[in-house]
N, C-alpha and C. Protein backbone atom coordinates (compact mmCIF):
# COMPACT_ATOMS: atom_id res chain seq x y z
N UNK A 1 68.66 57.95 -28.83
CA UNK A 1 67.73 56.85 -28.68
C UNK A 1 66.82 57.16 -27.50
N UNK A 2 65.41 57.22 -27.96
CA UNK A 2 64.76 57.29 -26.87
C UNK A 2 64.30 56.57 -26.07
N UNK A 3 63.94 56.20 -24.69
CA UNK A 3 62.84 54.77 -24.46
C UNK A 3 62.11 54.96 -24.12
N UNK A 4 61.14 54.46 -24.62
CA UNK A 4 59.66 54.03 -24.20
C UNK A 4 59.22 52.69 -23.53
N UNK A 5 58.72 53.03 -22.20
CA UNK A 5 58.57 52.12 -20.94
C UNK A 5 57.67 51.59 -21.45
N UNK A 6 57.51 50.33 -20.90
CA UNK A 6 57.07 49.33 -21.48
C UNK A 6 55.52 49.42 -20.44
N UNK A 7 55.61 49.79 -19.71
CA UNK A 7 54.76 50.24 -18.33
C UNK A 7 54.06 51.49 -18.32
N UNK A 8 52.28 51.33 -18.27
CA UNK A 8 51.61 52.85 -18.05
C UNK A 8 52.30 53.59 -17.08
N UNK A 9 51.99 54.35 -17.08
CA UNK A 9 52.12 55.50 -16.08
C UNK A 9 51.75 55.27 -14.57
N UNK A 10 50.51 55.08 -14.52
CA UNK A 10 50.22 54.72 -13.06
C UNK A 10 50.97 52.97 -12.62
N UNK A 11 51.35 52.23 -14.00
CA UNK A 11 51.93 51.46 -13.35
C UNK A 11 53.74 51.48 -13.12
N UNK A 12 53.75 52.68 -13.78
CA UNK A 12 55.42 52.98 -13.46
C UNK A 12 55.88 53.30 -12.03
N UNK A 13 55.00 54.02 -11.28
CA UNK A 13 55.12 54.91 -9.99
C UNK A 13 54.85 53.18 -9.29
N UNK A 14 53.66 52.71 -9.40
CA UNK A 14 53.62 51.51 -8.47
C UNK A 14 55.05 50.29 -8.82
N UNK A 15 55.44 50.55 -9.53
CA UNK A 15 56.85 49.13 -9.81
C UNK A 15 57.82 50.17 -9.16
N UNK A 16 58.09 51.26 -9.10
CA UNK A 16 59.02 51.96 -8.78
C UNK A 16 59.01 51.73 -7.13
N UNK A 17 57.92 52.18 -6.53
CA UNK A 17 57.71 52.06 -5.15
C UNK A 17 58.25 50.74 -4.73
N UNK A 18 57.74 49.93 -5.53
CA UNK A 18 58.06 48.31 -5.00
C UNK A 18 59.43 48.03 -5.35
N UNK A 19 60.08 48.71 -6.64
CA UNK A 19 61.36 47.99 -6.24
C UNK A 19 62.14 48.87 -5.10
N UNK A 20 61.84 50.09 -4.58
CA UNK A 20 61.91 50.44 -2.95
C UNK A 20 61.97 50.01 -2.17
N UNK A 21 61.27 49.23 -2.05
CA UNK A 21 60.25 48.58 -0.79
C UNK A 21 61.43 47.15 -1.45
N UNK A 22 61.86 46.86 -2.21
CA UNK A 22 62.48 45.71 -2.37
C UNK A 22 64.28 45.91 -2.06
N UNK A 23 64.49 46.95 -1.93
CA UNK A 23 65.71 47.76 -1.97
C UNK A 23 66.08 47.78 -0.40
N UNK A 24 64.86 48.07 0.51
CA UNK A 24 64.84 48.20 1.57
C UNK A 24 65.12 46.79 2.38
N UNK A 25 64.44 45.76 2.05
CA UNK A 25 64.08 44.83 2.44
C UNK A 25 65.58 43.96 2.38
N UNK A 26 66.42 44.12 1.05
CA UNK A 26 67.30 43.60 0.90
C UNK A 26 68.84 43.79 1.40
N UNK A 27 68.69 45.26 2.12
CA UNK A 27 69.67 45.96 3.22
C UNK A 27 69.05 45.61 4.31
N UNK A 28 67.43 45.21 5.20
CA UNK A 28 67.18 44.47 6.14
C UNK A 28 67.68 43.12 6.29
N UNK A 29 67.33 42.38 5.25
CA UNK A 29 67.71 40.95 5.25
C UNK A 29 69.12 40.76 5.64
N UNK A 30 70.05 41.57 4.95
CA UNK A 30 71.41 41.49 4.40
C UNK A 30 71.99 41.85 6.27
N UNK A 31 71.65 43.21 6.50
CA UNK A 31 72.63 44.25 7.51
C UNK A 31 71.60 44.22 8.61
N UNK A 32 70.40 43.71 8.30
CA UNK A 32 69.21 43.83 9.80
C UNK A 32 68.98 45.17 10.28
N UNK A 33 68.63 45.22 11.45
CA UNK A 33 67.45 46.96 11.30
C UNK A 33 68.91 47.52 11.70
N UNK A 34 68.48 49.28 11.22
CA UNK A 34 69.22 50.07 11.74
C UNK A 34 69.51 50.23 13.22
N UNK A 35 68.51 49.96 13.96
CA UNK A 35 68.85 49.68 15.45
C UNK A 35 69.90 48.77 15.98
N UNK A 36 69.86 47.67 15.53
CA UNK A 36 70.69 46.75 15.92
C UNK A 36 72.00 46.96 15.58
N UNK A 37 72.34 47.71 13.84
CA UNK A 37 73.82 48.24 13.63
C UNK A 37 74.10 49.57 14.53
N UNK A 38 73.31 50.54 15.17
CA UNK A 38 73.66 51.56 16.02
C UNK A 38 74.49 50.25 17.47
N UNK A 39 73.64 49.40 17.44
CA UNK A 39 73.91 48.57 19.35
C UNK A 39 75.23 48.24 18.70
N UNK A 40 75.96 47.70 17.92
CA UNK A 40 76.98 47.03 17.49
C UNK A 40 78.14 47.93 17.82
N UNK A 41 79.30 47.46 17.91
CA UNK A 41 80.79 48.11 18.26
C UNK A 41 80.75 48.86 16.80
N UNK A 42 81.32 50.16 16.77
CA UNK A 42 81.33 51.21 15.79
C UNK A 42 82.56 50.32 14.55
N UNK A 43 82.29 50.46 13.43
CA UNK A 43 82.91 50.02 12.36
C UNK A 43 83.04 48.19 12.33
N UNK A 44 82.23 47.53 12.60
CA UNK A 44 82.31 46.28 13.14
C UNK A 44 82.64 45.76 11.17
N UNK A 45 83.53 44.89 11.20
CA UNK A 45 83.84 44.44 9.50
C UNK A 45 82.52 43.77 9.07
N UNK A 46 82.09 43.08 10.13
CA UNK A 46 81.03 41.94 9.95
C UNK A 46 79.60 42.63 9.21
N UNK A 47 79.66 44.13 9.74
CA UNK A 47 78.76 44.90 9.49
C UNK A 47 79.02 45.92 8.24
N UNK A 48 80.07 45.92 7.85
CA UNK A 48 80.50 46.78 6.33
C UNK A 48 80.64 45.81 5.70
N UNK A 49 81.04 44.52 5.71
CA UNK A 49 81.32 43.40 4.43
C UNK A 49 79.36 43.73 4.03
N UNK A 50 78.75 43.22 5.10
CA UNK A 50 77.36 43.09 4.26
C UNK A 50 76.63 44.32 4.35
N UNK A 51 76.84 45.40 4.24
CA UNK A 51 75.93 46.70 3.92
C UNK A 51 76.60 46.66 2.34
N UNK A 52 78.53 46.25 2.03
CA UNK A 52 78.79 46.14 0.96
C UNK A 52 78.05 45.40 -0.29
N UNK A 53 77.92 44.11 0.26
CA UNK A 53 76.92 43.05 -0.27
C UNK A 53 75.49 43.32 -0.66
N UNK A 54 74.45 44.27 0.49
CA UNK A 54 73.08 44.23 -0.08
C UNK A 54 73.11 45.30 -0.92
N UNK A 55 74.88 46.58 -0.86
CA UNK A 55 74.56 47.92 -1.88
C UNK A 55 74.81 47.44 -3.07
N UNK A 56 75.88 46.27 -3.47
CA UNK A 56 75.92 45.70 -4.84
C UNK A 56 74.69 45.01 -5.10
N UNK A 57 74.16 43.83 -4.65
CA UNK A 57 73.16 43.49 -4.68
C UNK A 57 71.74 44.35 -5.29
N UNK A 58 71.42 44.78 -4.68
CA UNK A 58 69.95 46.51 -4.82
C UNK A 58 70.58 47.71 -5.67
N UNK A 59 71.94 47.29 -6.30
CA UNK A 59 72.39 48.28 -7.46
C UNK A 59 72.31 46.93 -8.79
N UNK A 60 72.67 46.07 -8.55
CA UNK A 60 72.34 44.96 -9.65
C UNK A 60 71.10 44.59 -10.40
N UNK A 61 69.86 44.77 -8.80
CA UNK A 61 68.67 44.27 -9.06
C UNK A 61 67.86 45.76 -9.72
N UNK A 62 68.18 47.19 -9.13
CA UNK A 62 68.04 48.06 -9.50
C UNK A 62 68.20 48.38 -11.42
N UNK A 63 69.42 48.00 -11.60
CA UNK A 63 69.63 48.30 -12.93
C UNK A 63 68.98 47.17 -14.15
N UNK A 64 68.60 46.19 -13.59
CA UNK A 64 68.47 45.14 -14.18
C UNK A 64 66.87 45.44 -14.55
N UNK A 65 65.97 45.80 -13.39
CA UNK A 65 65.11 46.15 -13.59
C UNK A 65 64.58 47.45 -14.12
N UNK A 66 65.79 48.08 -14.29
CA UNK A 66 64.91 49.23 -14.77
C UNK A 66 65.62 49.30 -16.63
N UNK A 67 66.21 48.57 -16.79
CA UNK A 67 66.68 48.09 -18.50
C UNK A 67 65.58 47.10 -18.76
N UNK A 68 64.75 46.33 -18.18
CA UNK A 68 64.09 45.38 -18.71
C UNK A 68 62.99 46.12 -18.59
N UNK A 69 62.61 47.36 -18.03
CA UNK A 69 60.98 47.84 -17.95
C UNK A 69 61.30 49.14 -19.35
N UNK A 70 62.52 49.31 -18.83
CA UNK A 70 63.24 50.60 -20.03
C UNK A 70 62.27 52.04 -19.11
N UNK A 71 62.22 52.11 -17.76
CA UNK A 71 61.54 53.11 -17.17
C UNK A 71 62.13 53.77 -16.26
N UNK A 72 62.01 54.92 -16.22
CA UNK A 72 63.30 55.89 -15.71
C UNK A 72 62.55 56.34 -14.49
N UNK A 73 61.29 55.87 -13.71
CA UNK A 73 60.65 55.82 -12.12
C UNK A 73 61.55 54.79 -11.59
N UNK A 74 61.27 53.56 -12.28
CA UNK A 74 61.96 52.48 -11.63
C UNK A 74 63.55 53.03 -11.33
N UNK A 75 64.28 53.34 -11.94
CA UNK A 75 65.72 53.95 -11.98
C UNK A 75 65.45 54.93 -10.86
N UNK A 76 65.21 55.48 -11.08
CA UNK A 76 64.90 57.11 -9.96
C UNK A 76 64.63 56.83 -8.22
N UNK A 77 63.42 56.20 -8.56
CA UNK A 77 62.93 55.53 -6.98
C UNK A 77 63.80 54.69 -6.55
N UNK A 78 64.44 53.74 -7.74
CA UNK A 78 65.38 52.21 -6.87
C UNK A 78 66.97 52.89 -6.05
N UNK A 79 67.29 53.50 -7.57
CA UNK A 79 68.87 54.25 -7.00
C UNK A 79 68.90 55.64 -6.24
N UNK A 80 67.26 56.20 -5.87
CA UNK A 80 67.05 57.12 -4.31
C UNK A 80 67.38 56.15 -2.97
N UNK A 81 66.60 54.93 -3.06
CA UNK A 81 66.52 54.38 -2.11
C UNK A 81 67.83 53.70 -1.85
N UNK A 82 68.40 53.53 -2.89
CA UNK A 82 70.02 52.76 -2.41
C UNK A 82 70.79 54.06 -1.71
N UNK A 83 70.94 55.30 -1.89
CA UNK A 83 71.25 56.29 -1.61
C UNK A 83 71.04 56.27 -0.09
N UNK A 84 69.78 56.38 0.09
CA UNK A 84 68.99 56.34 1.22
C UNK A 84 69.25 54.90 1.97
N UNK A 85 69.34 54.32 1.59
CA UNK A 85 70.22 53.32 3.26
C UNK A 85 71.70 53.06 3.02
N UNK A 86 72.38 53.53 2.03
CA UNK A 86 73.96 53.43 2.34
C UNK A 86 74.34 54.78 3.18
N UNK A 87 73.19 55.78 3.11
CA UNK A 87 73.37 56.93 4.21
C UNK A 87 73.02 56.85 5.56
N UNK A 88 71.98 55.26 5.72
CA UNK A 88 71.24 55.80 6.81
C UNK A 88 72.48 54.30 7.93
N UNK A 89 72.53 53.26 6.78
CA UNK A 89 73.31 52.34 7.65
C UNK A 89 74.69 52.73 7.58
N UNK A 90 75.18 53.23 7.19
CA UNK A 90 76.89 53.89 7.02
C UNK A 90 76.78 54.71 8.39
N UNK A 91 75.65 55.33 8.94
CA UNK A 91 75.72 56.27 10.00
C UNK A 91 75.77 55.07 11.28
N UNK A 92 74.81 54.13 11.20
CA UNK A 92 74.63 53.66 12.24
C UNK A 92 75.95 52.52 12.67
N UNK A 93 76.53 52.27 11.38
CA UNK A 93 77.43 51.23 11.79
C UNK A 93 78.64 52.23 11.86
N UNK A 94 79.09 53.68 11.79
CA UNK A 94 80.04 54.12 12.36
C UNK A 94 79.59 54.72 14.01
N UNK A 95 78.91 54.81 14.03
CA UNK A 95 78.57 55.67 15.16
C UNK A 95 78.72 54.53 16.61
N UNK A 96 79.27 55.12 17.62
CA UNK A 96 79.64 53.95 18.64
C UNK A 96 78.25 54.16 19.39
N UNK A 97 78.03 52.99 19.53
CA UNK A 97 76.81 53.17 20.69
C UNK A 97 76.97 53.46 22.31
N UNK A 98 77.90 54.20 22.61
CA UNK A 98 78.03 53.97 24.02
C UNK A 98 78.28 55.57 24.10
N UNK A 99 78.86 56.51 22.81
CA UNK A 99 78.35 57.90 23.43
C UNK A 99 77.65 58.45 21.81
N UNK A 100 77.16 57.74 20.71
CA UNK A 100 76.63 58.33 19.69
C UNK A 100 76.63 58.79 18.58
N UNK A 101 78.47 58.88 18.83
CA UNK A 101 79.02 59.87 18.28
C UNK A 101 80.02 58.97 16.56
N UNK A 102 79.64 59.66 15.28
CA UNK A 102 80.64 58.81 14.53
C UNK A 102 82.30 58.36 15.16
N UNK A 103 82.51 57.53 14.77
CA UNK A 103 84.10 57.41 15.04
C UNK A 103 84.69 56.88 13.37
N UNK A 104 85.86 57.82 12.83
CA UNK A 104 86.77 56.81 11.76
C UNK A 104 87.44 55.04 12.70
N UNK A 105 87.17 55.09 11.54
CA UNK A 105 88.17 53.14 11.53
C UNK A 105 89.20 53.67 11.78
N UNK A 106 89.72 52.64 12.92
CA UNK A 106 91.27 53.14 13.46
C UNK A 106 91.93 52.25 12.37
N UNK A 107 93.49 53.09 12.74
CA UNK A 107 94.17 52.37 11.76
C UNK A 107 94.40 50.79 11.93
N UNK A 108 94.27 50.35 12.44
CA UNK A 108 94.69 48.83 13.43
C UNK A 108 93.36 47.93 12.60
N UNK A 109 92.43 48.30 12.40
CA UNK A 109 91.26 47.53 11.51
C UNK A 109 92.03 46.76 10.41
N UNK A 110 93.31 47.49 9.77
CA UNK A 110 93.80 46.06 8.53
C UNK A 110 94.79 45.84 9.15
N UNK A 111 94.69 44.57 9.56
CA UNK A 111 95.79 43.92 10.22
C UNK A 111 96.72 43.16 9.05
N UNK A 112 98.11 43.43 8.41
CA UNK A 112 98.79 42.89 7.30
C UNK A 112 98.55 41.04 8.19
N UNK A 113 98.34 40.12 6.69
CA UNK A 113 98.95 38.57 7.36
C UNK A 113 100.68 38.50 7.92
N UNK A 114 100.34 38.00 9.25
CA UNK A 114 101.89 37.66 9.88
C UNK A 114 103.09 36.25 9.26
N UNK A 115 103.67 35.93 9.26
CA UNK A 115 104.37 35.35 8.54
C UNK A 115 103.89 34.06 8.61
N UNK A 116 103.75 33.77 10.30
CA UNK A 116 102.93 32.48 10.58
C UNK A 116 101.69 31.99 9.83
N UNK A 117 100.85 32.69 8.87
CA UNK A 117 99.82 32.87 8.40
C UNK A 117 99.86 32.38 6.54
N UNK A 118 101.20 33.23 6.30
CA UNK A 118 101.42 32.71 5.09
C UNK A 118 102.43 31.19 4.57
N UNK A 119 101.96 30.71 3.61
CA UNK A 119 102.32 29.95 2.83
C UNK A 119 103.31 29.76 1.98
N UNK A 120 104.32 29.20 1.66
CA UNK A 120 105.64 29.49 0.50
C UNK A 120 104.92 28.28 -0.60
N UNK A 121 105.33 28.95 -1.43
CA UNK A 121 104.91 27.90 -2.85
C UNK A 121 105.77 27.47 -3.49
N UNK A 122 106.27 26.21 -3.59
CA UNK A 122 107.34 25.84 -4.28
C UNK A 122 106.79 25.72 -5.86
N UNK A 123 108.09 25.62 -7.05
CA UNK A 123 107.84 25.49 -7.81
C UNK A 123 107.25 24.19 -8.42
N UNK A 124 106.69 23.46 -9.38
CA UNK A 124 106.59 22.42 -9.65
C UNK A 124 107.90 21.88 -10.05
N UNK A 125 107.47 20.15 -10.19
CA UNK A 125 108.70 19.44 -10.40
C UNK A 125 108.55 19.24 -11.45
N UNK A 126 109.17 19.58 -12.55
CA UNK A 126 109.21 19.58 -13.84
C UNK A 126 109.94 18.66 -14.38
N UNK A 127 110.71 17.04 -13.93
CA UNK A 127 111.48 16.45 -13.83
C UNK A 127 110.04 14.74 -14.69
N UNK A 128 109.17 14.99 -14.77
CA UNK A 128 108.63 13.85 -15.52
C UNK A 128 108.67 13.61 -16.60
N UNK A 129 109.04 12.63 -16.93
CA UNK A 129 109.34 12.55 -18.39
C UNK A 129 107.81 10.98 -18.59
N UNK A 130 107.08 11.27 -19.64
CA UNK A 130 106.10 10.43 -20.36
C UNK A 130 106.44 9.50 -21.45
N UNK A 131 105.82 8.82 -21.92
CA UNK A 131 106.12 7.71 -23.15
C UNK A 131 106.04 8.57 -24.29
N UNK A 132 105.14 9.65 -24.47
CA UNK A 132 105.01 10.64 -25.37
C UNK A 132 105.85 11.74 -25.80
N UNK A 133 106.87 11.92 -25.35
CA UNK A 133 108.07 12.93 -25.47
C UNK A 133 107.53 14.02 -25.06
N UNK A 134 106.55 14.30 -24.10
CA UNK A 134 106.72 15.39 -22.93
C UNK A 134 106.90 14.98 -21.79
N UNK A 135 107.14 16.57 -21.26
CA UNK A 135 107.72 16.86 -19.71
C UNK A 135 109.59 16.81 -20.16
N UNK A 136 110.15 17.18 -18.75
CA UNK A 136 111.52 17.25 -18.69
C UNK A 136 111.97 16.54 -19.32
């Protein structure tokens, strides 16, 4: 099956750029400039939950748009540019700002819940009996 874009040519390259430029915008909004994730404590959660969030996000809006144009610029340019800031903010939010340098997530980042934390669930009381001949 072949597709044929629904979009000229010169307007394939311009929707492609823009959903870029929309790709970009939505890892700004989401994770804020790369500067500010370099200033941040290296592996901060606060800062991988949402680089997680705008890469699903700009892979959703990515695919969505490029099945509804059926144009393989839009595909190309959108999922370069997702490439291109899960490389560029993955660097900045590992890297410690105080000598530059990447650091791995120590092991101590998943903290298991302590007992105090969890909940016991009792079973239900299965002991009602109705006018209708259910329950116990």
């Amino acid at each position: 099956m072949a597709w044929k874009s629904i979009l000229k040519p010169e307007n394939s390259y311009v929707a492609g750029i823009a959903v870029a430029g929309t790709v970009y915008a939505i890892y700004n909004m989401n994770v804020g400039n790369v500067s500010q994730a370099h200033a941040t404590d290296a592996n901060h959660p606060a800062l991988e939950s949402s680089r997680k969030k705008a890469g699903y996000t700009s892979f959703i809006l990515v695919s969505a748009l490029t099945l509804l144009a059926k144009d393989m610029n839009i595909g190309i340019l959108g999922f370069g540019s997702i490439i291109a800031m899960e490389l560029t903010y993955k660097h900045a939010i590992m890297a410690n700002p105080a000598t530059g340098k990447i650091e791995a997530p120590s092991p101590t980042a998943y903290v298991p819940a302590s007992p105090s934390n969890v909940t016991t669930m009792s079973a239900p009381d299965n002991s009602y009996n109705d006018s209708f001949g259910y329950g116990g």
